[in-house]
Protein backbone atom coordinates (compact mmCIF):
# COMPACT_ATOMS: atom_id res chain seq x y z
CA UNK A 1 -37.64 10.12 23.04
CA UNK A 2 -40.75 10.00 25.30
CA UNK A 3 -39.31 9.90 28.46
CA UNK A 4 -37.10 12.75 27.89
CA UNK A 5 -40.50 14.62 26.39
CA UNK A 6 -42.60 13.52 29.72
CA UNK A 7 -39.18 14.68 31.89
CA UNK A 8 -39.72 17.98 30.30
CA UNK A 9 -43.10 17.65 30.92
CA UNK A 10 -43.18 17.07 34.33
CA UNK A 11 -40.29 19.69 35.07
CA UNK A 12 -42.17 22.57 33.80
CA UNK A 13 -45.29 21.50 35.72
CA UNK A 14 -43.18 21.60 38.78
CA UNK A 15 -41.49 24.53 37.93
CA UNK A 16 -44.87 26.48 37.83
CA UNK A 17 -45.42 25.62 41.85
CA UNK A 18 -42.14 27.26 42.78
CA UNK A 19 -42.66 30.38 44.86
CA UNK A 20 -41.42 33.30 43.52
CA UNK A 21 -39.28 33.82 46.62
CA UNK A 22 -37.08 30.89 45.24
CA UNK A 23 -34.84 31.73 42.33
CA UNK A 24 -32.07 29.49 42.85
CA UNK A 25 -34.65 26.37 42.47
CA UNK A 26 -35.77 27.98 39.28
CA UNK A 27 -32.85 28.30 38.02
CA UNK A 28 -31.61 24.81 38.64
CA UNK A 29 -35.12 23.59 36.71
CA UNK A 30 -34.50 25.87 33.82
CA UNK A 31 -31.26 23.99 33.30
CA UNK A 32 -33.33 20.39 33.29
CA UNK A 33 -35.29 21.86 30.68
CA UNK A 34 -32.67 22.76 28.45
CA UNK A 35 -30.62 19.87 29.08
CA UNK A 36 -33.66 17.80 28.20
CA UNK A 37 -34.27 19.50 25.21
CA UNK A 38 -31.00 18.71 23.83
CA UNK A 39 -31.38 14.98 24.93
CA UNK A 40 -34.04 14.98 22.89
CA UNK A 41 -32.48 16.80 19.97
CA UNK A 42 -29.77 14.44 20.46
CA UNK A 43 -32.17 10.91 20.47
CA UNK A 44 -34.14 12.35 17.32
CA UNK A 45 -30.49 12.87 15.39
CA UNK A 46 -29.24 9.48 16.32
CA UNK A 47 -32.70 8.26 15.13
CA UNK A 48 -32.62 9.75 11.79
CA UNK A 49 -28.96 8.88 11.65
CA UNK A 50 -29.99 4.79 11.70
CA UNK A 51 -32.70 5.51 8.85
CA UNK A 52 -30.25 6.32 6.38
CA UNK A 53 -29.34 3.57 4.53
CA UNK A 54 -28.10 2.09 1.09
CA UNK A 55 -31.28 -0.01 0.12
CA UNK A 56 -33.52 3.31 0.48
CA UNK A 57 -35.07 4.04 -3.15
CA UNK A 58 -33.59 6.07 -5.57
CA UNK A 59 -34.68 8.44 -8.70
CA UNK A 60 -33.40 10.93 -10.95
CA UNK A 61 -33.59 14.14 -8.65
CA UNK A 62 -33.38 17.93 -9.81
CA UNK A 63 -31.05 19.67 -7.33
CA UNK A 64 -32.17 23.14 -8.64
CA UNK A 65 -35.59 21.96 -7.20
CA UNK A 66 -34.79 20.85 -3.78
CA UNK A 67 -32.89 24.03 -3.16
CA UNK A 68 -35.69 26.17 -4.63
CA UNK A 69 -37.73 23.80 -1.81
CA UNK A 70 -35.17 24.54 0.47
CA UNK A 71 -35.11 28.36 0.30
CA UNK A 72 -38.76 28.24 1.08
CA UNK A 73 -38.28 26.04 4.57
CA UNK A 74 -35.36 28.26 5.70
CA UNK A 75 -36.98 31.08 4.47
CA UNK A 76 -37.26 33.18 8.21
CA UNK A 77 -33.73 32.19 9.17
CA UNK A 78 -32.10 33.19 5.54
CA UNK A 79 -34.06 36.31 6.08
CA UNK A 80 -33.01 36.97 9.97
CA UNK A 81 -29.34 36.59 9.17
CA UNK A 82 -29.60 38.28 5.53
CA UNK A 83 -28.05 35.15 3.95
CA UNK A 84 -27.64 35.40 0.15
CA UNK A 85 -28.06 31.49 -1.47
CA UNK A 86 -26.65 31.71 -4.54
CA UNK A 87 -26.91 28.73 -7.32
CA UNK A 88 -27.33 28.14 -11.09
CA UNK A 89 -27.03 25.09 -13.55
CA UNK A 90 -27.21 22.66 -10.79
CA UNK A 91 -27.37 19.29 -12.23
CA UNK A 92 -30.04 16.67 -12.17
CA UNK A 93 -28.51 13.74 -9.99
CA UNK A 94 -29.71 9.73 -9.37
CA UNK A 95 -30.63 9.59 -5.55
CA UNK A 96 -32.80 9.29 -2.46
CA UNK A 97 -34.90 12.82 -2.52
CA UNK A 98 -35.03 12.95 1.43
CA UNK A 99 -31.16 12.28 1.90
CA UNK A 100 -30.15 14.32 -0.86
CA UNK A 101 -32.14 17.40 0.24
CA UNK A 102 -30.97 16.58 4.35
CA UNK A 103 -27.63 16.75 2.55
CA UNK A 104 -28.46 20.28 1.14
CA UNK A 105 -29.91 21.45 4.07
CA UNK A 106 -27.08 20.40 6.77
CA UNK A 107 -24.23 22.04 4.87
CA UNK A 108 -26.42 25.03 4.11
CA UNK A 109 -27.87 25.24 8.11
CA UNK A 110 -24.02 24.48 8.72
CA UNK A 111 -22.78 27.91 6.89
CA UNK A 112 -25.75 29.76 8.27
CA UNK A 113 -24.90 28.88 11.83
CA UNK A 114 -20.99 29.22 11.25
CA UNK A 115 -21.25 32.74 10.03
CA UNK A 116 -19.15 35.16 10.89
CA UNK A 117 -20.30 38.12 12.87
CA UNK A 118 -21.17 41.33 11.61
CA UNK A 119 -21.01 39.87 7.56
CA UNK A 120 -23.87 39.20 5.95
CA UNK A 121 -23.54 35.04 4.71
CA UNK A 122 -23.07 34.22 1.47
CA UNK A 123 -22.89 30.82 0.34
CA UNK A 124 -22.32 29.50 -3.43
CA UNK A 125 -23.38 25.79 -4.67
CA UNK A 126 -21.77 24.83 -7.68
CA UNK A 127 -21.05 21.40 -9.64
CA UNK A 128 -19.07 19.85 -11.93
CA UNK A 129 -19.65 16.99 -14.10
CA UNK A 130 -16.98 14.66 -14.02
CA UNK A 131 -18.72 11.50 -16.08
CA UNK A 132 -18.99 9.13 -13.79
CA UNK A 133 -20.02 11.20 -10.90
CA UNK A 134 -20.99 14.97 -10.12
CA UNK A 135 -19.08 16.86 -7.91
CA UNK A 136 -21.14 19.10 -5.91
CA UNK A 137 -19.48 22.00 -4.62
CA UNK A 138 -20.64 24.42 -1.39
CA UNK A 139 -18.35 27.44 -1.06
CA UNK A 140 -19.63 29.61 2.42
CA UNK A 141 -17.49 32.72 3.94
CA UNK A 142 -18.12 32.03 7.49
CA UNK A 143 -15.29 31.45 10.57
CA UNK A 144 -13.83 28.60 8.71
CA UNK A 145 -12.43 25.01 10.29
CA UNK A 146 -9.04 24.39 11.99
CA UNK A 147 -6.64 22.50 9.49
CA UNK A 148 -6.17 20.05 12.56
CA UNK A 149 -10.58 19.36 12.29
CA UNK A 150 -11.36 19.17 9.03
CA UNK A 151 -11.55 15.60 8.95
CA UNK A 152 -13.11 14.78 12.25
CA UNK A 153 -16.11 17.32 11.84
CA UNK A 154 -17.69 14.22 9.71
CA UNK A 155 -17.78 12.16 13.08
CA UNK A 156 -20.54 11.28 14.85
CA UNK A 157 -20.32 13.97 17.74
CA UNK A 158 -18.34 15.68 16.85
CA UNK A 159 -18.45 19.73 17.81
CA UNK A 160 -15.80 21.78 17.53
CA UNK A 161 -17.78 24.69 19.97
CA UNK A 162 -20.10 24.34 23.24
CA UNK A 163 -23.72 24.53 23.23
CA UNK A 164 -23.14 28.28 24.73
CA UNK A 165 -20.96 29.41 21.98
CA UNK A 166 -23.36 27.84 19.18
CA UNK A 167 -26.23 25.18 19.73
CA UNK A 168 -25.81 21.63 18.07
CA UNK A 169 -25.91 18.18 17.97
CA UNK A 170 -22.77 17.25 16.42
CA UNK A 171 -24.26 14.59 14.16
CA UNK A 172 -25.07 16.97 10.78
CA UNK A 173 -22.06 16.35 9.07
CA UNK A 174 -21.86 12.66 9.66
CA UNK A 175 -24.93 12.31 8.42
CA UNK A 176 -24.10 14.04 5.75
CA UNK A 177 -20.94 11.61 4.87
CA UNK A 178 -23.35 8.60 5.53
CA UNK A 179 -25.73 9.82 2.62
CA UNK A 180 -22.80 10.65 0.23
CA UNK A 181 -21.28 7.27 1.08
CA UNK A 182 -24.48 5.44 -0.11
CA UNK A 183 -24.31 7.12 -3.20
CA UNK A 184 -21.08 5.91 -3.87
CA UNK A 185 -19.47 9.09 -2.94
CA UNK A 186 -17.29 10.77 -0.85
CA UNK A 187 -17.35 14.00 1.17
CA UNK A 188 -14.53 16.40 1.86
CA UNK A 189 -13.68 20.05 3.21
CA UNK A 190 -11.09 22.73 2.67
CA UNK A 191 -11.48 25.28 4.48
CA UNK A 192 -9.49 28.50 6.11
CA UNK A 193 -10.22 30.07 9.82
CA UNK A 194 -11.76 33.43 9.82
CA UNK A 195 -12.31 32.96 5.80
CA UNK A 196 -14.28 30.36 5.26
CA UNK A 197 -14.89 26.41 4.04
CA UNK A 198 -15.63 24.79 0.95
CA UNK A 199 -17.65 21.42 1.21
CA UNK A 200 -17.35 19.29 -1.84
CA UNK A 201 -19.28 15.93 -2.15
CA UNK A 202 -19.92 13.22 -4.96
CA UNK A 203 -22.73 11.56 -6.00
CA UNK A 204 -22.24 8.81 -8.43
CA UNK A 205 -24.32 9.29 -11.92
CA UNK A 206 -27.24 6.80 -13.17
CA UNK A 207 -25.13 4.80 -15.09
CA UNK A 208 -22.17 4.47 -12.86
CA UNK A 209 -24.48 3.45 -9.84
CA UNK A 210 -26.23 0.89 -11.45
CA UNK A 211 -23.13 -0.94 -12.61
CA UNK A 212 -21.71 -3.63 -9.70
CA UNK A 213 -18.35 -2.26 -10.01
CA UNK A 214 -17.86 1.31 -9.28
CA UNK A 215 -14.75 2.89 -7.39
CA UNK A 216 -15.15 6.11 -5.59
CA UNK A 217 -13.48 8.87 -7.53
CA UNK A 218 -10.62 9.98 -6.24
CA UNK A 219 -10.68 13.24 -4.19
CA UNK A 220 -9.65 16.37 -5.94
């Protein structure tokens, strides 16, 4: 990530010795930046992608708690697009904290971004305990996923709009499926264009993790 960050560097420092009389060459640096920027986003996704992994350590981890945590990070974007979080008996789950709550947090940022215009967001978490392992449920009303996508939005790289249209790395989701699937889980969508999508994911309990045979639930 430092070269890109010294590209950027240097290509604002140049920029500032451009005569005013030159647009054109202004122009063509503004689109460095920007295109260096996302590099960067880009390196620092694939970076935190690698982290992720099934040795990290685990505890018991309230949910109720990271979201309350989470409400206060996001708080200036849930408050710019007038997104209602809504939430309640939200289980207390066996897990790495930081995955868990970059879980959280990329479906949520997701439904924000995905939002439809002129409707104020509202997104619903839910779960159900289904003994061996709690089904987490994320219920948003934004523009909704293509039937023929809905399985290759967990890809790495995956974007299903341009940088222009709405600004992203593509990696979010599969990161997302790469936490679930170290905590012996699974992670699915349903979801309707100009409606909205439903994210459900599972998260094996204590006692089911701990034992050296567990199969992944089957998705329903």
């Amino acid at each position: 990530k430092k070269p890109t960050l010294e590209l950027i560097r240097l290509s604002k420092s140049l920029e500032n010795t451009i005569p005013r009389d030159l647009p054109m060459v202004k122009d063509v640096f503004a689109i460095i930046n920007q295109s260096s920027g996302r590099m960067g986003d880009l390196i620092e996704s694939v970076f935190e992608y690698s982290k992720i992994n099934e040795e990290s350590p685990k505890m018991d981890i309230d949910c109720r708690e990271i979201l309350c945590e989470l409400e206060i990070d996001l708080f200036y974007e849930l408050k710019r697009t007038r997104t209602l979080l809504q939430y309640d008996n939200l289980p207390t789950i066996y897990g790495n904290k930081t995955e868990i709550r970059m879980l959280f947090q990329n479906i949520i940022s997701n439904a924000i971004k995905y939002s439809k215009p002129n409707t104020i967001p509202v997104i619903t978490i839910s779960a159900e305990n289904k003994e061996t392992y709690w089904k987490i449920i994320i219920e948003d009303n934004g523009i909704g996923i293509d039937k023929n996508f809905q399985e290759k939005v967990f890809e790495i790289f995956q974007k299903l709009h341009n940088n222009k249209e709405i600004p992203g790395t593509g990696i979010g989701l599969a990161h997302c499926k790469k936490i679930v699937s170290n905590h012996k889980g699974d992670i699915w969508v349903d979801s309707e264009e100009g409606v909205g999508s439903t994210f459900y994911f599972t998260i094996a309990t204590k006692e089911s993790y701990t034992k050296k045979e567990y199969n992944q639930p089957v998705l329903f």
